[in-house]
Protein backbone atom coordinates (compact mmCIF):
# COMPACT_ATOMS: atom_id res chain seq x y z
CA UNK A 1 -10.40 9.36 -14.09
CA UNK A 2 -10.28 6.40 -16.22
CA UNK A 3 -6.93 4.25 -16.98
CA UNK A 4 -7.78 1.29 -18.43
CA UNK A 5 -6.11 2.10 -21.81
CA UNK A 6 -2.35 2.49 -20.08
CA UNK A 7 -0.28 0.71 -17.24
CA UNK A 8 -2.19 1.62 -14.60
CA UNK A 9 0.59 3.12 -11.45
CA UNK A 10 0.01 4.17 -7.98
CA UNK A 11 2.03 4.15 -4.96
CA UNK A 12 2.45 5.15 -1.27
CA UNK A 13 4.41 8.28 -0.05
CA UNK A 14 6.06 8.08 3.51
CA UNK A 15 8.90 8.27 5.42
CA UNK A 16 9.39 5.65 6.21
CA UNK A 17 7.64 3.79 3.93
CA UNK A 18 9.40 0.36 3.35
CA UNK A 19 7.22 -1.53 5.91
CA UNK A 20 4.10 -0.87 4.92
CA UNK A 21 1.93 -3.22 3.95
CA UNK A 22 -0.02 -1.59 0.80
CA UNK A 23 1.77 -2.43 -1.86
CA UNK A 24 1.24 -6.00 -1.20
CA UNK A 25 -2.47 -4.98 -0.95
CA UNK A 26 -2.98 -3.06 -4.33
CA UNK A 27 -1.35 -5.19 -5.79
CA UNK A 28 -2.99 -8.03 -5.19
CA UNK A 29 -6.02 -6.01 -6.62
CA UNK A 30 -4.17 -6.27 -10.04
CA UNK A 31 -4.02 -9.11 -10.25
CA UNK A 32 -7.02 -10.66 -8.75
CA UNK A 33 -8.46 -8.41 -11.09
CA UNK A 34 -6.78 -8.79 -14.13
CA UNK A 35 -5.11 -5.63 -14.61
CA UNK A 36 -2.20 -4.32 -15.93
CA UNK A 37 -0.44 -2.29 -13.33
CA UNK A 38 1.83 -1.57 -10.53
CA UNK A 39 1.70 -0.09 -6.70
CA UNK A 40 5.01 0.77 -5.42
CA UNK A 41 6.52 2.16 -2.23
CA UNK A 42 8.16 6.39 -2.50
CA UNK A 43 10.14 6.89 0.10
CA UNK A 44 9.88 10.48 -0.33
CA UNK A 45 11.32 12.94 2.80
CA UNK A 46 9.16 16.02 4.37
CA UNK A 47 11.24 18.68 2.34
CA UNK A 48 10.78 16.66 -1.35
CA UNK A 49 7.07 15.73 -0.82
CA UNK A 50 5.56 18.85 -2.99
CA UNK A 51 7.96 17.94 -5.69
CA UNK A 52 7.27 14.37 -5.53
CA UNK A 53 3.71 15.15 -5.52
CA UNK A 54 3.91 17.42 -8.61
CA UNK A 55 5.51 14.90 -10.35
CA UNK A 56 3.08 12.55 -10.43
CA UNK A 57 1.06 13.22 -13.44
CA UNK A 58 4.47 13.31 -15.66
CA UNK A 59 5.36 9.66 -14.68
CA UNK A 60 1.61 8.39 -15.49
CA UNK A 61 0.86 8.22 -11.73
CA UNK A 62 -3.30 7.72 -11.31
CA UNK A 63 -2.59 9.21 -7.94
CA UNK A 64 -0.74 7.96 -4.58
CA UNK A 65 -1.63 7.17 -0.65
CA UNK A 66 -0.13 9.12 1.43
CA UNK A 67 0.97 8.03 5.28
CA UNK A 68 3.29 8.85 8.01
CA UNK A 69 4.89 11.94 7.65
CA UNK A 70 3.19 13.24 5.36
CA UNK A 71 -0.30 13.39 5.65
CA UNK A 72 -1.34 17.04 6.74
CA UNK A 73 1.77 18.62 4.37
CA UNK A 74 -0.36 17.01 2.05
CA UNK A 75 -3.42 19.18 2.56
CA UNK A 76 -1.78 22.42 2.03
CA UNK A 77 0.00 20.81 -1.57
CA UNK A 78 -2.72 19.58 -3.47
CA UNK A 79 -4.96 21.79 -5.65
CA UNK A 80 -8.60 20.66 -4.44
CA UNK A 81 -9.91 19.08 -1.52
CA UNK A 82 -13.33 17.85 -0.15
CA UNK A 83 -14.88 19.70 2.58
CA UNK A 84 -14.24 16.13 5.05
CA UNK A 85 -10.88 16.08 4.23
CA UNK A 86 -9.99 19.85 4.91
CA UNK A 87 -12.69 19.31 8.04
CA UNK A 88 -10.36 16.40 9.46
CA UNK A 89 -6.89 18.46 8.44
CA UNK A 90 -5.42 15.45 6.62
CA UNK A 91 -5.63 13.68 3.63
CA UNK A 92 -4.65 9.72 2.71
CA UNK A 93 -5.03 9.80 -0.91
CA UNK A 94 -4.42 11.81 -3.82
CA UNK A 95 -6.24 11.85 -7.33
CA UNK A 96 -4.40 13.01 -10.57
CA UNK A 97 -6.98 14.86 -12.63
CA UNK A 98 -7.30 14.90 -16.68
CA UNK A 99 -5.69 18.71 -16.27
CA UNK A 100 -2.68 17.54 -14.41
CA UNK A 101 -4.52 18.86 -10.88
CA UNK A 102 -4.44 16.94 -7.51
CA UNK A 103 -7.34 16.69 -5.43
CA UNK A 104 -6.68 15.03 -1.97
CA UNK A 105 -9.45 13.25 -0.15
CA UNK A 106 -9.42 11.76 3.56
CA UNK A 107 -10.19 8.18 3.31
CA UNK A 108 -8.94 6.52 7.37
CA UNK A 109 -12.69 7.66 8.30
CA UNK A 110 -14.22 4.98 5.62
CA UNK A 111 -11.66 2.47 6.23
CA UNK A 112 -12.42 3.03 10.47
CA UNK A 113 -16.03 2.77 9.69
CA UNK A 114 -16.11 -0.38 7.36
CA UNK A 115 -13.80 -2.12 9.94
CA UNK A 116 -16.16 -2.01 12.75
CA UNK A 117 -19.16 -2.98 10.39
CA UNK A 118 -17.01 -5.88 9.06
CA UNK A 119 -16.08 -6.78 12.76
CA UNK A 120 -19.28 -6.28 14.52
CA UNK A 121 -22.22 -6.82 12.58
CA UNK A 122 -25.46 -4.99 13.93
CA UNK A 123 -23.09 -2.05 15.33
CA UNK A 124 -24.51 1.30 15.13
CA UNK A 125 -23.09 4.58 15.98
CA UNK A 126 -25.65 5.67 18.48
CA UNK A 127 -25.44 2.28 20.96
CA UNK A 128 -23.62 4.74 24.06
CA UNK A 129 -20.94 6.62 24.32
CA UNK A 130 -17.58 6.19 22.33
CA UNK A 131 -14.21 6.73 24.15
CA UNK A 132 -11.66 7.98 22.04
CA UNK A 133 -7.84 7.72 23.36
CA UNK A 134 -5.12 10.29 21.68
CA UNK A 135 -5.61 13.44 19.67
CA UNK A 136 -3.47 13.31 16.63
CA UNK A 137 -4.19 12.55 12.80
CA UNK A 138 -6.00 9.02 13.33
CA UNK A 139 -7.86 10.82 15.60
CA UNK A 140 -9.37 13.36 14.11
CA UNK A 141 -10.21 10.78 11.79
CA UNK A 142 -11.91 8.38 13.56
CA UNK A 143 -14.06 11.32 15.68
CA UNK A 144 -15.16 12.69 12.41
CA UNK A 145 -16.47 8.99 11.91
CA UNK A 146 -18.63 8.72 14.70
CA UNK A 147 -19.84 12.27 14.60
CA UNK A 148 -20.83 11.47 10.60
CA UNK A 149 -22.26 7.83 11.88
CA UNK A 150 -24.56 9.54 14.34
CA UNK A 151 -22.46 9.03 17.91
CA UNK A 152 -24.37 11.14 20.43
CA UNK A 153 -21.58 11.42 22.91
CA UNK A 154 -17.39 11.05 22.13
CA UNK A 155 -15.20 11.53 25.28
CA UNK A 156 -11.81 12.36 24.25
CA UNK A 157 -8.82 11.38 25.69
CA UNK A 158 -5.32 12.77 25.42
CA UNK A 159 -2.30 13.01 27.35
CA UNK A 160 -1.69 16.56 26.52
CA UNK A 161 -5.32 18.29 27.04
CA UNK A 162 -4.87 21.12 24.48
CA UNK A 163 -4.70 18.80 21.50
CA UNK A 164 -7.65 17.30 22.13
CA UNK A 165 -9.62 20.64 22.81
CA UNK A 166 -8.14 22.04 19.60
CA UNK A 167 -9.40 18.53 17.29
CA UNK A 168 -13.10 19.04 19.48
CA UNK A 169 -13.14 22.96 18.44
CA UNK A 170 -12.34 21.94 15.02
CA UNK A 171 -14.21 19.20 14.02
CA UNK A 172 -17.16 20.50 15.83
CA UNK A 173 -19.34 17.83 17.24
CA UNK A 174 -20.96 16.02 20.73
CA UNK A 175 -16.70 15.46 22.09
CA UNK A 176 -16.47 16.19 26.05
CA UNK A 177 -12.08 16.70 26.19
CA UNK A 178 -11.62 14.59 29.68
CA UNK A 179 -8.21 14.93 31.28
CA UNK A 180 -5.70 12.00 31.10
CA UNK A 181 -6.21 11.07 34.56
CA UNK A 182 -9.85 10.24 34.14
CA UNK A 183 -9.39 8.54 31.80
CA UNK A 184 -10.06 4.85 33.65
CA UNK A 185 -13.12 6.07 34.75
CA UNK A 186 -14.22 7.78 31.43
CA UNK A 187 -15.14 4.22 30.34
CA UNK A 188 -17.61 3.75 32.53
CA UNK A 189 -21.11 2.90 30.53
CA UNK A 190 -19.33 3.13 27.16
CA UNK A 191 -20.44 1.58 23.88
CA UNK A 192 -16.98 1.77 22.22
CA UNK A 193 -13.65 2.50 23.30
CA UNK A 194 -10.95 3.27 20.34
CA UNK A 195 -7.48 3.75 20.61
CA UNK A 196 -5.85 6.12 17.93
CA UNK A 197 -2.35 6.19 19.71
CA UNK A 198 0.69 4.26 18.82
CA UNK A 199 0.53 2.53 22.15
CA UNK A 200 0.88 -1.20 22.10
CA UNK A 201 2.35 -1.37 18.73
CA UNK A 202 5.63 -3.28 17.88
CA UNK A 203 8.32 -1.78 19.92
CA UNK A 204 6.01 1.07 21.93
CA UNK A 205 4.77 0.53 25.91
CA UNK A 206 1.58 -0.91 25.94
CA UNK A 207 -1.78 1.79 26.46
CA UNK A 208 -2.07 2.67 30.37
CA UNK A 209 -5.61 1.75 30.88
CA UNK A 210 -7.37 -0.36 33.15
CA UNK A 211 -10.31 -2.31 31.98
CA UNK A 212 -12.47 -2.42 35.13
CA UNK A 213 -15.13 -0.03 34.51
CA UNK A 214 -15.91 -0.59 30.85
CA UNK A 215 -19.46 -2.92 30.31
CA UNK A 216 -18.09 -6.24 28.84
CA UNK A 217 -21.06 -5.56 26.42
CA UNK A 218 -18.80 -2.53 25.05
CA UNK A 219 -16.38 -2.75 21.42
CA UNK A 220 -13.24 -2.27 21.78
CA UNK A 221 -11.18 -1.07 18.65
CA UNK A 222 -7.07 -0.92 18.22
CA UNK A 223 -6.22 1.02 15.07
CA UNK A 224 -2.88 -0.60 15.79
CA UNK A 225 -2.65 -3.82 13.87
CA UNK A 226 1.09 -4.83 14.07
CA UNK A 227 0.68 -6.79 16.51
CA UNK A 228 -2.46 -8.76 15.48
CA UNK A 229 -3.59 -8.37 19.02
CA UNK A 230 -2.38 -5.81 21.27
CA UNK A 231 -2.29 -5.70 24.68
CA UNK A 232 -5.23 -3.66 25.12
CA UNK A 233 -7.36 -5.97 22.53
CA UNK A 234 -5.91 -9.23 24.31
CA UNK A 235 -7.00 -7.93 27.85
CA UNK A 236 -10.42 -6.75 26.81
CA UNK A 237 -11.06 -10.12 24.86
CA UNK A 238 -9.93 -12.27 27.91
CA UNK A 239 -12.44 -9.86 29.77
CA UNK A 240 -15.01 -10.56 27.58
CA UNK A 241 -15.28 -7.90 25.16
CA UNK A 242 -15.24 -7.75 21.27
CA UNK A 243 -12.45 -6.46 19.79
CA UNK A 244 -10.71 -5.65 16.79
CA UNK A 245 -7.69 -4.42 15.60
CA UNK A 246 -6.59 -1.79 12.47
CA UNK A 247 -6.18 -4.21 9.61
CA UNK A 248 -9.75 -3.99 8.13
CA UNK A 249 -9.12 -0.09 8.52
CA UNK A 250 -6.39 -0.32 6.54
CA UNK A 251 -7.94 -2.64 3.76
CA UNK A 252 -11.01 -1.08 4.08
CA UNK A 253 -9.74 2.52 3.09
CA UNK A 254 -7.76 1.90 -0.12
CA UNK A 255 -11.42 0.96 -1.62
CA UNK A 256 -12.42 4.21 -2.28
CA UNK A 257 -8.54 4.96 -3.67
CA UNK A 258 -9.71 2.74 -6.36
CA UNK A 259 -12.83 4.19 -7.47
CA UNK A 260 -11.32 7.52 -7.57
CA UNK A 261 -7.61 6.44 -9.30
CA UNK A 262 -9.23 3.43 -11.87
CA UNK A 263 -13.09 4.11 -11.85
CA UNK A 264 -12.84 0.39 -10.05
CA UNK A 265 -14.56 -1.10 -7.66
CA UNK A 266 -12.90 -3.70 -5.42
CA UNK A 267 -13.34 -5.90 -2.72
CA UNK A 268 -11.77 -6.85 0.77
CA UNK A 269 -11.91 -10.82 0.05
CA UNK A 270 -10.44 -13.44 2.93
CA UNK A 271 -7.86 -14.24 0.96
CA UNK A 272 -6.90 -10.96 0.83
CA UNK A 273 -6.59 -10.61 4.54
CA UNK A 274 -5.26 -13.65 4.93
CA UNK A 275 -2.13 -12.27 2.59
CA UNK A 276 -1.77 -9.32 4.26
CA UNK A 277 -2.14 -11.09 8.05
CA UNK A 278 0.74 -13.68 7.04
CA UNK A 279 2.89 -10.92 6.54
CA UNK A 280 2.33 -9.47 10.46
């Protein structure tokens, strides 16, 4: 859907949604860009999210992200989704149509993807195994990735066993669900390890898991990117390893956002990161 005749408006719905860091990115698209327009935060509560949503194409809204809470609500709101984003359960962006309509897509697995391409040039889904630690939205996610990107084998992790058996079942793919207490040795000749979980974040307990039987040749991804380093990224980088952390995921998905709200395509520049890392 083209805009380029109006004020072109989009936004992220959470709760809480204060802290996040989009606005800052979109709109630095504006105006590195040249555009007239505006990204702003909706703090918008579980019970008011279909309203909010339904709203959107009255206020001139191209569309909206979407982020904690609200994320699999989301799925069962919107009038059309894509096959990936019903696949995963969750969507991160919605579209408004000519006709008023809202068609949600998934867009985390691009951002995950385009982070580790950014990070590690060369990498390639099929190098070994991937080990994949939690089971919830980000998850499914990110396993959707590396089944789409041609992983051969995912070992999931997850402290409570039946989530992770239920995101396997769904999403259909080479997953073996380990049990938490293997997971030390589940990294044994791994390719790439990935935490989804909010371990090691600002104010959470870092991830329980040793290091000792992961190849130093293996990546090691933290979708987690406030802090800039985690404890699992700093111990695997003094180990040797190559890590990375969630920013680029985050950048990296509001690309497609674009394309689909302002028939625009934009670009994660360094100075772009650089505004968004000053502000971590």
């Amino acid at each position: 859907m083209s805009h380029h005749e109006h004020f072109l408006l989009a936004g992220v719905m959470g709760w809480p949604v204060m802290h996040s860091r989009s606005p800052k990115l979109h709109n630095y698209w504006f105006e590195h860009y040249e555009l007239a327009g505006a990204y702003v935060p909706l703090a918008v509560k579980p019970d008011g999210l279909e309203k909010a949503l339904r709203a959107l194409p009255a206020l001139g809204f191209a569309g909206c992200n979407l982020t904690i809470p609200h994320k699999e609500q989301a799925l069962r709101i919107v009038d059309h989704a894509d096959a990936r984003a019903r696949r995963i359960g969750a969507i991160s962006c919605v579209t408004v149509n000519a006709d008023g309509s809202l068609t949600g897509t998934n867009n985390d697995w691009y951002g995950f993807v385009e982070n580790l391409r950014e990070a590690f040039p060369g990498w390639w889904a099929d190098a070994g195994p991937a080990v994949v630690i939690g089971a919830g939205g980000a998850s499914r996610a990110v396993v959707d990735a590396l089944i789409h990107e041609g992983t051969k084998e995912i070992r999931l992790i997850n402290r409570t066993r039946e989530r992770a058996t239920s995101l396997a079942h769904a999403l259909d793919g080479p997953v073996t669900v380990l049990d938490w207490d293997k997971r030390h040795s589940a990294l044994e000749g791994a390719a790439l390890l990935v935490n989804t979980t909010s371990q090691g974040m600002v104010g959470n307990p870092a991830l329980d898991l040793a290091l000792d039987a992961l190849p130093r040749t293996a990546e090691v991804c933290d979708i987690v990117y406030i802090p800039g380093e985690t404890p699992l990224l700093k111990a695997a980088r003094e180990r040797g390893n190559r890590t990375v952390n969630g920013l680029g995921m985050l950048l990296h998905q509001a690309r497609p956002a674009w394309r689909s709200w302002f028939d625009k395509d934009v670009e994660v520049t360094r100075e772009l990161r650089a505004l968004i890392e000053a502000t971590i």
